[in-house]
C-alpha atoms as a PDB file:
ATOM      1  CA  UNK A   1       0.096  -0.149  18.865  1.00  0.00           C
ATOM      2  CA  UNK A   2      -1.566  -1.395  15.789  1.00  0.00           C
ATOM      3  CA  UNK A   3      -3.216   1.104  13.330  1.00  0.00           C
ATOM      4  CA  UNK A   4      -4.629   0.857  10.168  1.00  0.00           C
ATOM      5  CA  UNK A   5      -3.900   3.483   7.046  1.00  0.00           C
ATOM      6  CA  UNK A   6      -5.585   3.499   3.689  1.00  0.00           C
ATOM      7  CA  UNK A   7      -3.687   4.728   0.731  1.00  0.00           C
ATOM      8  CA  UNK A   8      -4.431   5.781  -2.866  1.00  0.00           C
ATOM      9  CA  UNK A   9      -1.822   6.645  -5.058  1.00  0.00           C
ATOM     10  CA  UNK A  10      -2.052   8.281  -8.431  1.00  0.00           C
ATOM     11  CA  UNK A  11       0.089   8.099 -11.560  1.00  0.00           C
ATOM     12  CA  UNK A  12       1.555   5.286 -13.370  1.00  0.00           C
ATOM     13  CA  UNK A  13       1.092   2.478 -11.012  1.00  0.00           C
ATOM     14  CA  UNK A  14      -0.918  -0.020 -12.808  1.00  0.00           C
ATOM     15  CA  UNK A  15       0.877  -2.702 -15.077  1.00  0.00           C
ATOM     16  CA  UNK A  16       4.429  -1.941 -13.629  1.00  0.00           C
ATOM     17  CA  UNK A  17       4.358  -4.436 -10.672  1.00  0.00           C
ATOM     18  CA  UNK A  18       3.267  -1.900  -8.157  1.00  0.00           C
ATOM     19  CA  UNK A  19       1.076  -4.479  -6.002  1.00  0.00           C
ATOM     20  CA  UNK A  20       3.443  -6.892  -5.773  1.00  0.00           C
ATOM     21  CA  UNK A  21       5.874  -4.445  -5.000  1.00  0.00           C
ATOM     22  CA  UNK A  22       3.834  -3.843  -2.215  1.00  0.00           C
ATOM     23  CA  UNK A  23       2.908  -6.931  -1.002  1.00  0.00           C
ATOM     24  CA  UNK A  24       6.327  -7.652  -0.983  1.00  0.00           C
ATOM     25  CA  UNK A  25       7.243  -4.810   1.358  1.00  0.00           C
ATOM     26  CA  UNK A  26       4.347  -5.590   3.384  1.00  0.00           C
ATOM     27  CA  UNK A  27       5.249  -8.890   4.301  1.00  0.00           C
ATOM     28  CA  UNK A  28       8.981  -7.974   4.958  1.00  0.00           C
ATOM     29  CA  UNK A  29       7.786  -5.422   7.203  1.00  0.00           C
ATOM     30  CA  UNK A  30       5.439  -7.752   8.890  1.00  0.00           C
ATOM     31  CA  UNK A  31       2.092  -5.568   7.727  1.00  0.00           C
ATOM     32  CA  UNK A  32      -1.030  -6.903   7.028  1.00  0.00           C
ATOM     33  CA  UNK A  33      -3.994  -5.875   4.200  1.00  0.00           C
ATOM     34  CA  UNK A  34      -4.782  -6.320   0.790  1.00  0.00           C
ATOM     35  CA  UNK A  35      -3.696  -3.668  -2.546  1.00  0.00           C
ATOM     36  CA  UNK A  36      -5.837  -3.862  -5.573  1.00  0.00           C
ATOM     37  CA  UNK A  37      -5.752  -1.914  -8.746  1.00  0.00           C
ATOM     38  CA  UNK A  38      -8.745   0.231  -8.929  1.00  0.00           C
ATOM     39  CA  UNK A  39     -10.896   1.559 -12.453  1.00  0.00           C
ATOM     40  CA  UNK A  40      -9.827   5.358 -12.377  1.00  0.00           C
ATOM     41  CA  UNK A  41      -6.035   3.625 -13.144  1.00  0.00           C
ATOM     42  CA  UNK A  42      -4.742   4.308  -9.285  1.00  0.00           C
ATOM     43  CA  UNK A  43      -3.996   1.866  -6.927  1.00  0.00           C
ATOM     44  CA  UNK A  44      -5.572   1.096  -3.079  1.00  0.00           C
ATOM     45  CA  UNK A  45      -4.176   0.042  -0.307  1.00  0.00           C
ATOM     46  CA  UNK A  46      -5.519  -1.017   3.273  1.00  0.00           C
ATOM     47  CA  UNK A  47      -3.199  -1.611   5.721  1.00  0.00           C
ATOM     48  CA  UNK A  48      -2.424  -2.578   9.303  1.00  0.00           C
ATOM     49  CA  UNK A  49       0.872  -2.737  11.399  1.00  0.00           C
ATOM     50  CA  UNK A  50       3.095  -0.715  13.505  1.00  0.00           C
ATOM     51  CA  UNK A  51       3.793   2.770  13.480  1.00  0.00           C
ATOM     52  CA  UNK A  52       7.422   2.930  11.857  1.00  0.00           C
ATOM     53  CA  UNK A  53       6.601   0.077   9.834  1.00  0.00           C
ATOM     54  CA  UNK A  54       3.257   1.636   8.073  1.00  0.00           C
ATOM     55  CA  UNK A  55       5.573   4.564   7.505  1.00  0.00           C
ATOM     56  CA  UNK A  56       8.258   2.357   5.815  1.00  0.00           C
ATOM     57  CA  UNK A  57       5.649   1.652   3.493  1.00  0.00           C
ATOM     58  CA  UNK A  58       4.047   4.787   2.987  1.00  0.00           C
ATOM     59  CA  UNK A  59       7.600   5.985   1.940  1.00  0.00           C
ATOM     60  CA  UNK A  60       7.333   3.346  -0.603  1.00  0.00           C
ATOM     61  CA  UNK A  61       4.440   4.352  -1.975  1.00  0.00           C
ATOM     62  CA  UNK A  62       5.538   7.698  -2.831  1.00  0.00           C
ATOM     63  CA  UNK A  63       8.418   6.265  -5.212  1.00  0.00           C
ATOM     64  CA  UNK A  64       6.931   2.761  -6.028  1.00  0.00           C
ATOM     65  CA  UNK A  65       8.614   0.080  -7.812  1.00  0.00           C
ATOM     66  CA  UNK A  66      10.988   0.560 -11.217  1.00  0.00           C
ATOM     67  CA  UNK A  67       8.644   1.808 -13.708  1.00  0.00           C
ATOM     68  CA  UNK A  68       6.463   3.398 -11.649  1.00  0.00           C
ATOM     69  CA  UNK A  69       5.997   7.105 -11.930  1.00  0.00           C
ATOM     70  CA  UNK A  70       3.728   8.514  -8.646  1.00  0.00           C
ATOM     71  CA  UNK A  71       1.663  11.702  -9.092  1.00  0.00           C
ATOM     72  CA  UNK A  72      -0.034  12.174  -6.184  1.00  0.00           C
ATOM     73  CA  UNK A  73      -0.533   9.780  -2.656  1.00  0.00           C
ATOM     74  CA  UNK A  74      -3.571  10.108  -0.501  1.00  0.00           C
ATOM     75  CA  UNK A  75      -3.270   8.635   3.115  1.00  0.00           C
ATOM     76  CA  UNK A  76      -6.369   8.346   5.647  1.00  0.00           C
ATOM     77  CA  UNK A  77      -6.845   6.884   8.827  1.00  0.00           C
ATOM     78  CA  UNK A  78      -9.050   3.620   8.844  1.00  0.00           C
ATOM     79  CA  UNK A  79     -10.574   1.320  11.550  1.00  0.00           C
ATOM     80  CA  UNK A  80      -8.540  -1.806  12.373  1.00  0.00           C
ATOM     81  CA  UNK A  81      -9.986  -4.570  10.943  1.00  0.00           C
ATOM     82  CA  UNK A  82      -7.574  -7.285  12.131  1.00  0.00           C
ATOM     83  CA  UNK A  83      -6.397  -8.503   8.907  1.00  0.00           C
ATOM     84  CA  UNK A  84      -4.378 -11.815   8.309  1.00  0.00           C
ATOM     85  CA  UNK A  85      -1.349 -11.717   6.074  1.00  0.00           C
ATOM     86  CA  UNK A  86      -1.349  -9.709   2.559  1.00  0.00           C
ATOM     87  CA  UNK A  87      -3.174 -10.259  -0.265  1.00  0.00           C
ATOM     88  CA  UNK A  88      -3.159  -9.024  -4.441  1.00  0.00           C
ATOM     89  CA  UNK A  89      -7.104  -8.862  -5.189  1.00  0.00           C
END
């Protein structure tokens, strides 16, 4: 069953390759969404996939790429929207 997470994480995750990271795990995992870097210095994430796969990436959002130093995660619950591959915007 599809579902569809939204995730915020907090710390030193902007100019450390922490999207692409991301988009890279999310297409080897088969997810679909879009990550952005947002004004307050976190980063967002929308995502849709499978169960054990949205885990898998929630995982590595706690750690993040080399460099990347994670304070705090938030994770919600979000309506599917259907989404079509992964995007950086």
């Amino acid at each position: 069953m599809i579902r569809h997470i939204n995730l915020k994480i907090y710390g030193q995750v902007q100019g450390v390759f922490f999207r692409q990271g991301v988009k890279d795990m999310a297409l080897e995992l088969g997810l679909a969404g879009f990550v952005r870097n947002e004004p307050d210095g976190s980063v967002y994430l929308e995502i849709e996939g499978e169960e054990s796969a949205l885990e898998k990436m929630a995982e590595f959002c706690r750690k993040g790429p080399p460099g990347a130093k994670v304070n705090s995660l938030d994770i919600s619950e979000g309506a599917v929207q259907n989404f079509t591959g992964f995007n950086i915007v």
